[in-house]
PDB file of N, CA and C in Angstrom:
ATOM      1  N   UNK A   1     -54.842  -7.869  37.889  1.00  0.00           N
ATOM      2  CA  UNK A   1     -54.362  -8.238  36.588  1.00  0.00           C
ATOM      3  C   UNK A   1     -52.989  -7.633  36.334  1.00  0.00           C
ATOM      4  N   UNK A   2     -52.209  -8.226  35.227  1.00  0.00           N
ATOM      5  CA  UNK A   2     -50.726  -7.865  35.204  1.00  0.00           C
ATOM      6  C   UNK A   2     -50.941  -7.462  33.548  1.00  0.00           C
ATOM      7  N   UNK A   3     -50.137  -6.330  33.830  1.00  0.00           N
ATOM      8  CA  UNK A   3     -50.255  -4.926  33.018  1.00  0.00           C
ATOM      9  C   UNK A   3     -49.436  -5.904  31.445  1.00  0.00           C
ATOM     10  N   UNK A   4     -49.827  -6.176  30.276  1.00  0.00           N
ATOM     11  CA  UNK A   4     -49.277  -6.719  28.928  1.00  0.00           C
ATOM     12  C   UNK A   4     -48.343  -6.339  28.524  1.00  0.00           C
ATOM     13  N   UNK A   5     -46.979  -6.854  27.624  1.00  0.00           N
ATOM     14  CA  UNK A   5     -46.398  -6.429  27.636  1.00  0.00           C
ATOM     15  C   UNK A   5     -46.607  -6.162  26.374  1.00  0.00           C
ATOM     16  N   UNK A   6     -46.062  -5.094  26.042  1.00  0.00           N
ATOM     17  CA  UNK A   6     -45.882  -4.391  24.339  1.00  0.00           C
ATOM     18  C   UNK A   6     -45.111  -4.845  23.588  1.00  0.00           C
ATOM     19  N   UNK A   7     -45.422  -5.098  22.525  1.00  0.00           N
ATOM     20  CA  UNK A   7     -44.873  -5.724  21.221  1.00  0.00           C
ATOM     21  C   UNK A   7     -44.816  -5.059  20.304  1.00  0.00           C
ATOM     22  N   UNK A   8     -43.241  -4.421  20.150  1.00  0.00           N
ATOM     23  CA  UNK A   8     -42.596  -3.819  19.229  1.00  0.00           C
ATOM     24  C   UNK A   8     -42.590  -4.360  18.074  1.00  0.00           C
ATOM     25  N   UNK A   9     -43.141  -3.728  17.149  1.00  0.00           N
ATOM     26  CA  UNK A   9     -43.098  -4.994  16.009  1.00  0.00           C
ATOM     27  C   UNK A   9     -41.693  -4.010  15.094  1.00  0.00           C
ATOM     28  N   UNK A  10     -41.481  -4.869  14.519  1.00  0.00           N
ATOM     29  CA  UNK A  10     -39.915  -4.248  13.465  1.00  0.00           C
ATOM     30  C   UNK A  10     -40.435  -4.470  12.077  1.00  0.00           C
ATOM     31  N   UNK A  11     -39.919  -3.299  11.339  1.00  0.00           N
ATOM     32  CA  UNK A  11     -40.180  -3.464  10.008  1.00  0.00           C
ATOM     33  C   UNK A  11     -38.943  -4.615   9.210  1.00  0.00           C
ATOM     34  N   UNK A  12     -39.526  -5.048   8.461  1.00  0.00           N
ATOM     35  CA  UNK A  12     -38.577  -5.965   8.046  1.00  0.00           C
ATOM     36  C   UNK A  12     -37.409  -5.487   7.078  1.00  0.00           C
ATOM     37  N   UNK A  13     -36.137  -5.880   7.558  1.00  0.00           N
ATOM     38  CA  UNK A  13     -34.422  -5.584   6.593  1.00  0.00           C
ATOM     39  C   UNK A  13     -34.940  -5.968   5.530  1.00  0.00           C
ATOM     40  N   UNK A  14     -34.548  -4.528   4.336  1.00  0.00           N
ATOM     41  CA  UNK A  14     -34.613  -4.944   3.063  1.00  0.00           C
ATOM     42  C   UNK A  14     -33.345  -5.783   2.884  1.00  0.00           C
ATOM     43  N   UNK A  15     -33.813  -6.907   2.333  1.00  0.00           N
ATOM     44  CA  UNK A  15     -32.690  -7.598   1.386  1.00  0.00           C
ATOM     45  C   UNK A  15     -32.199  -7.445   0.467  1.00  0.00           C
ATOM     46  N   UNK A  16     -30.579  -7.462   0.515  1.00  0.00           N
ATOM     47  CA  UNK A  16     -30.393  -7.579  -0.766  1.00  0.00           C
ATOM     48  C   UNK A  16     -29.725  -8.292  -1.201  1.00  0.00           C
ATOM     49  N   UNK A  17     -29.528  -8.867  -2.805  1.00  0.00           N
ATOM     50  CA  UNK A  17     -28.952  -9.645  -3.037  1.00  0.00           C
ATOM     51  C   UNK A  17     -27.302  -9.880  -2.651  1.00  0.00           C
ATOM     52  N   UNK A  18     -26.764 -10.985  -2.428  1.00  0.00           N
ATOM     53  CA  UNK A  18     -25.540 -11.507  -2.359  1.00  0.00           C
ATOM     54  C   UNK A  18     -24.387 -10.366  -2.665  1.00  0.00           C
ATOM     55  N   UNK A  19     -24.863 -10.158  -4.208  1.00  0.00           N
ATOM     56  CA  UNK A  19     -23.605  -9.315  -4.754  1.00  0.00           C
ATOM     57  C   UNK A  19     -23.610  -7.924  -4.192  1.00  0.00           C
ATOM     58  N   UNK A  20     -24.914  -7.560  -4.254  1.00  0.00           N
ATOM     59  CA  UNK A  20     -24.947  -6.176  -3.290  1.00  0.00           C
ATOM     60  C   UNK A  20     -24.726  -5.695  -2.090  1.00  0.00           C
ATOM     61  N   UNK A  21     -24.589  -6.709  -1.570  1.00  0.00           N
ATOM     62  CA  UNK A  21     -24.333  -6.995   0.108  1.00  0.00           C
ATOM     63  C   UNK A  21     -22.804  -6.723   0.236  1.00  0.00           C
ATOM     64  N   UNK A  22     -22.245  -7.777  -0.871  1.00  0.00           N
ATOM     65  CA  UNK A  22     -20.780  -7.299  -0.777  1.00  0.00           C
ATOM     66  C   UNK A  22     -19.933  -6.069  -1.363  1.00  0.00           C
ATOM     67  N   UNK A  23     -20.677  -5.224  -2.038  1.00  0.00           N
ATOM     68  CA  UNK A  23     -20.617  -4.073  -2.641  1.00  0.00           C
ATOM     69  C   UNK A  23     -19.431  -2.920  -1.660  1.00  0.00           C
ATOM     70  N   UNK A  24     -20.087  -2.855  -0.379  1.00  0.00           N
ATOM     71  CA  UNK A  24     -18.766  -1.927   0.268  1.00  0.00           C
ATOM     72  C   UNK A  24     -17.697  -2.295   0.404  1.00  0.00           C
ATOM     73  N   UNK A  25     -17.707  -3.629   0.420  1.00  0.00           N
ATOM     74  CA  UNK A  25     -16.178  -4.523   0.742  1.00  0.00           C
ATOM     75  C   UNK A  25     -15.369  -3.939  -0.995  1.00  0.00           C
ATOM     76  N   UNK A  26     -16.290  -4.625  -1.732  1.00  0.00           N
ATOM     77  CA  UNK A  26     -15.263  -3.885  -3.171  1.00  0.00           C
ATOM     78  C   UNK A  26     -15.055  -2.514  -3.193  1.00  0.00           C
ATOM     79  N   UNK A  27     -15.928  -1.927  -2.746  1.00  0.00           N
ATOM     80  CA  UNK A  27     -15.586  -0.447  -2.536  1.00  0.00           C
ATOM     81  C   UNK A  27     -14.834  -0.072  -1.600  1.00  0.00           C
ATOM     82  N   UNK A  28     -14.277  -0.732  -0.948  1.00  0.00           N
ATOM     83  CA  UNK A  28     -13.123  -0.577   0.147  1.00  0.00           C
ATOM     84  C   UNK A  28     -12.004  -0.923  -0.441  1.00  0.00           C
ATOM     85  N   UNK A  29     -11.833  -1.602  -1.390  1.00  0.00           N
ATOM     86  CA  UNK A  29     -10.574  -2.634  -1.885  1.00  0.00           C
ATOM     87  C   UNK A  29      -9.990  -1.336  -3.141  1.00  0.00           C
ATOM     88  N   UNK A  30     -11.577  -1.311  -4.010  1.00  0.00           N
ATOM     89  CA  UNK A  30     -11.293  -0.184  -4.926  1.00  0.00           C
ATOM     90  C   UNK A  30     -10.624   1.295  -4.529  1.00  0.00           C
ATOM     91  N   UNK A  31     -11.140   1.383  -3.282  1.00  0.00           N
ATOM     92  CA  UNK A  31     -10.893   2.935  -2.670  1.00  0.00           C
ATOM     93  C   UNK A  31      -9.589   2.511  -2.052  1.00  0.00           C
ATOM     94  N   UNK A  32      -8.959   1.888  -1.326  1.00  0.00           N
ATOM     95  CA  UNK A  32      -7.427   1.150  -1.392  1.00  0.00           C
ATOM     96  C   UNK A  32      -6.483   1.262  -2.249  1.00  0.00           C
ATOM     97  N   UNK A  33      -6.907   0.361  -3.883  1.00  0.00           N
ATOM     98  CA  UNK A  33      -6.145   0.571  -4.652  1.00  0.00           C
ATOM     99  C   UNK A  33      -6.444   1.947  -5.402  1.00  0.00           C
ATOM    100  N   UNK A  34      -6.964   2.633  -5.200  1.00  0.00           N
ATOM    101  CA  UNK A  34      -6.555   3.749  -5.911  1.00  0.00           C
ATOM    102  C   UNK A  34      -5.833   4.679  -4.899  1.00  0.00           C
ATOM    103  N   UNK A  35      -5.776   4.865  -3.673  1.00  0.00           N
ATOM    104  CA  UNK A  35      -4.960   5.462  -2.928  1.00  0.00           C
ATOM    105  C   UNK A  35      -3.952   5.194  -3.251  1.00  0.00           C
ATOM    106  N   UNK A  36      -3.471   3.805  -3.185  1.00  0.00           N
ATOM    107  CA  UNK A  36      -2.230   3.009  -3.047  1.00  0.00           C
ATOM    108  C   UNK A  36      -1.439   3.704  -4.430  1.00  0.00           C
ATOM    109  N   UNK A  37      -1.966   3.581  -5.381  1.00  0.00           N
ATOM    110  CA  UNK A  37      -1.744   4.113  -6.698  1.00  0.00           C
ATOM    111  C   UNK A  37      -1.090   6.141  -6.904  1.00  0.00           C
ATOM    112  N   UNK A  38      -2.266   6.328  -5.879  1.00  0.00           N
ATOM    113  CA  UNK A  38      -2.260   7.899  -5.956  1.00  0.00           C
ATOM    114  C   UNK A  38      -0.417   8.413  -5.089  1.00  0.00           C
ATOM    115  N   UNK A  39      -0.670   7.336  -3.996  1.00  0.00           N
ATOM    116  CA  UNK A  39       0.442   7.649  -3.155  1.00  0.00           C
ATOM    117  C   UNK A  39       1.610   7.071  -4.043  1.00  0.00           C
ATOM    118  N   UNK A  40       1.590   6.214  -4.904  1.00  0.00           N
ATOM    119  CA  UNK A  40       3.076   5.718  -5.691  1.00  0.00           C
ATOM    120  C   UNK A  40       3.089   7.379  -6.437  1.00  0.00           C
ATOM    121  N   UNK A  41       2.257   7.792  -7.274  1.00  0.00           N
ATOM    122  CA  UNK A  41       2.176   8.741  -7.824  1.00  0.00           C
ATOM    123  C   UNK A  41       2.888   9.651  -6.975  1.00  0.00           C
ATOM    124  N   UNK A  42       2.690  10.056  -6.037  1.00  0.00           N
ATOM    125  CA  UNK A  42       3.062  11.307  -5.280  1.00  0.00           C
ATOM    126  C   UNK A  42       4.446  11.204  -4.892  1.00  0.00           C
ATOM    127  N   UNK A  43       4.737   9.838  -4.645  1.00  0.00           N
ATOM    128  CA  UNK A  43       6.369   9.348  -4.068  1.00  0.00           C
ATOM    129  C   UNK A  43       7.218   9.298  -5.697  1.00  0.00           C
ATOM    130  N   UNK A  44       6.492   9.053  -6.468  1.00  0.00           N
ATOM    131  CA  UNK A  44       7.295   9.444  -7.854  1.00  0.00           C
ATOM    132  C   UNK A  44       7.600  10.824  -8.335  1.00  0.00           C
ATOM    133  N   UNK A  45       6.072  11.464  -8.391  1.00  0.00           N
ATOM    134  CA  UNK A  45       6.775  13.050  -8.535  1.00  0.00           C
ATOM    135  C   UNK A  45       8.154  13.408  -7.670  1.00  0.00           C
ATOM    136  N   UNK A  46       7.466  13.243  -6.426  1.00  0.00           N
ATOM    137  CA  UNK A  46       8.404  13.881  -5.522  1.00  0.00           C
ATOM    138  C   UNK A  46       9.611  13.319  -5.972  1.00  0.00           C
ATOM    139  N   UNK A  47      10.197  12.050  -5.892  1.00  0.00           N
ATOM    140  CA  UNK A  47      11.676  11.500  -6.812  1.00  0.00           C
ATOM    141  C   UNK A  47      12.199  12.376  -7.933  1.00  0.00           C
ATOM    142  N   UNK A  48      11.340  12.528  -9.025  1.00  0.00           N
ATOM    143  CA  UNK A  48      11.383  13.497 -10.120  1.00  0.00           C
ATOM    144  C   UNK A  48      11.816  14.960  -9.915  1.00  0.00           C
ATOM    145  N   UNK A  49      11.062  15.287  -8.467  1.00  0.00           N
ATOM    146  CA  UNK A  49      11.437  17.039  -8.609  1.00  0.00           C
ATOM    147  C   UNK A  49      12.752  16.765  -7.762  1.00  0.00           C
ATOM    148  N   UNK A  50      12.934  16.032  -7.270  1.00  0.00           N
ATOM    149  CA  UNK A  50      14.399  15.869  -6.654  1.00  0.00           C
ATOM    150  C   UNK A  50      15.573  15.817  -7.503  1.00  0.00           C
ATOM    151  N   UNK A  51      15.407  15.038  -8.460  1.00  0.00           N
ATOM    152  CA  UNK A  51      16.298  14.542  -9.494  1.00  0.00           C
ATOM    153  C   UNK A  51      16.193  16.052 -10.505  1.00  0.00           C
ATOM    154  N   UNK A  52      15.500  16.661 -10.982  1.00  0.00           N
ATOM    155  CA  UNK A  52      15.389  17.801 -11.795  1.00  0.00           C
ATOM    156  C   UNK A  52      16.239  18.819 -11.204  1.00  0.00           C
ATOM    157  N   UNK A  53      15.822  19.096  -9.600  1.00  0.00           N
ATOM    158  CA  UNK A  53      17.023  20.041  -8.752  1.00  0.00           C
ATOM    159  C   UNK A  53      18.327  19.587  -8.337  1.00  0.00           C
ATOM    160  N   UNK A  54      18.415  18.364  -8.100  1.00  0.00           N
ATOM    161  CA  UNK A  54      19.740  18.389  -8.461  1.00  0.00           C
ATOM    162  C   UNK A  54      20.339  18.468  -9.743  1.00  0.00           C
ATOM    163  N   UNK A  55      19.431  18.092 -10.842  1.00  0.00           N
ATOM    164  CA  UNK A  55      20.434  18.445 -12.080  1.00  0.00           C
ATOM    165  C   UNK A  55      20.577  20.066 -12.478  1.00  0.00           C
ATOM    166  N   UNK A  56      19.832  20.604 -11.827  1.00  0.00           N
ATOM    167  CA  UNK A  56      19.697  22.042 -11.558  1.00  0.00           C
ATOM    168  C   UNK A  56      21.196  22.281 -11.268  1.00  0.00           C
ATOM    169  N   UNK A  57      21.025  22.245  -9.375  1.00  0.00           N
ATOM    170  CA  UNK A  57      22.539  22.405  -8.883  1.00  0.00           C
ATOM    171  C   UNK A  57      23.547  21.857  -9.529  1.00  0.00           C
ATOM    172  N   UNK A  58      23.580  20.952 -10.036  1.00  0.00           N
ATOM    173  CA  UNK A  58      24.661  20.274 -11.186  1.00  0.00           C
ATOM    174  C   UNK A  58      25.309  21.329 -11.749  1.00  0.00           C
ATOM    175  N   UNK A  59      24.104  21.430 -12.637  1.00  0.00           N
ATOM    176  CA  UNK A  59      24.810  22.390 -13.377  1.00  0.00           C
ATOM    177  C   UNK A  59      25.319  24.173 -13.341  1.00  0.00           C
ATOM    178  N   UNK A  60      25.197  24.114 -12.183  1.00  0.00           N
ATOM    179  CA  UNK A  60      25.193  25.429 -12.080  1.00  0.00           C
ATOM    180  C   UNK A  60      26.840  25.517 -11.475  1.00  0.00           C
TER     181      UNK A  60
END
């Protein structure tokens, strides 16, 4: 006789709905634009403390 083969059975993928499914994608887009945002922020300060020291040296 020939030895059976085993049957893995799988629990079944919770589903989820449509909108939830796409949930990391917006959370990728969201986590994007707020970087994108954070980094204008940071390239602006930095402009600002530039412009403050030279009006520094200006005036000195």
């Amino acid at each position: 006789m020939s030895a059976r083969k085993r049957i893995v059975k799988k629990l079944p993928e919770f589903r989820l709905p449509k909108e939830q499914k796409e949930l990391p994608e917006e959370d990728l887009k969201v986590a994007k634009a707020r970087m994108l945002k954070e980094l204008e922020a940071a390239e602006q300060n930095k402009k600002d403390w530039f412009d403050k020291e030279l009006d520094k040296n200006m005036k000195k």
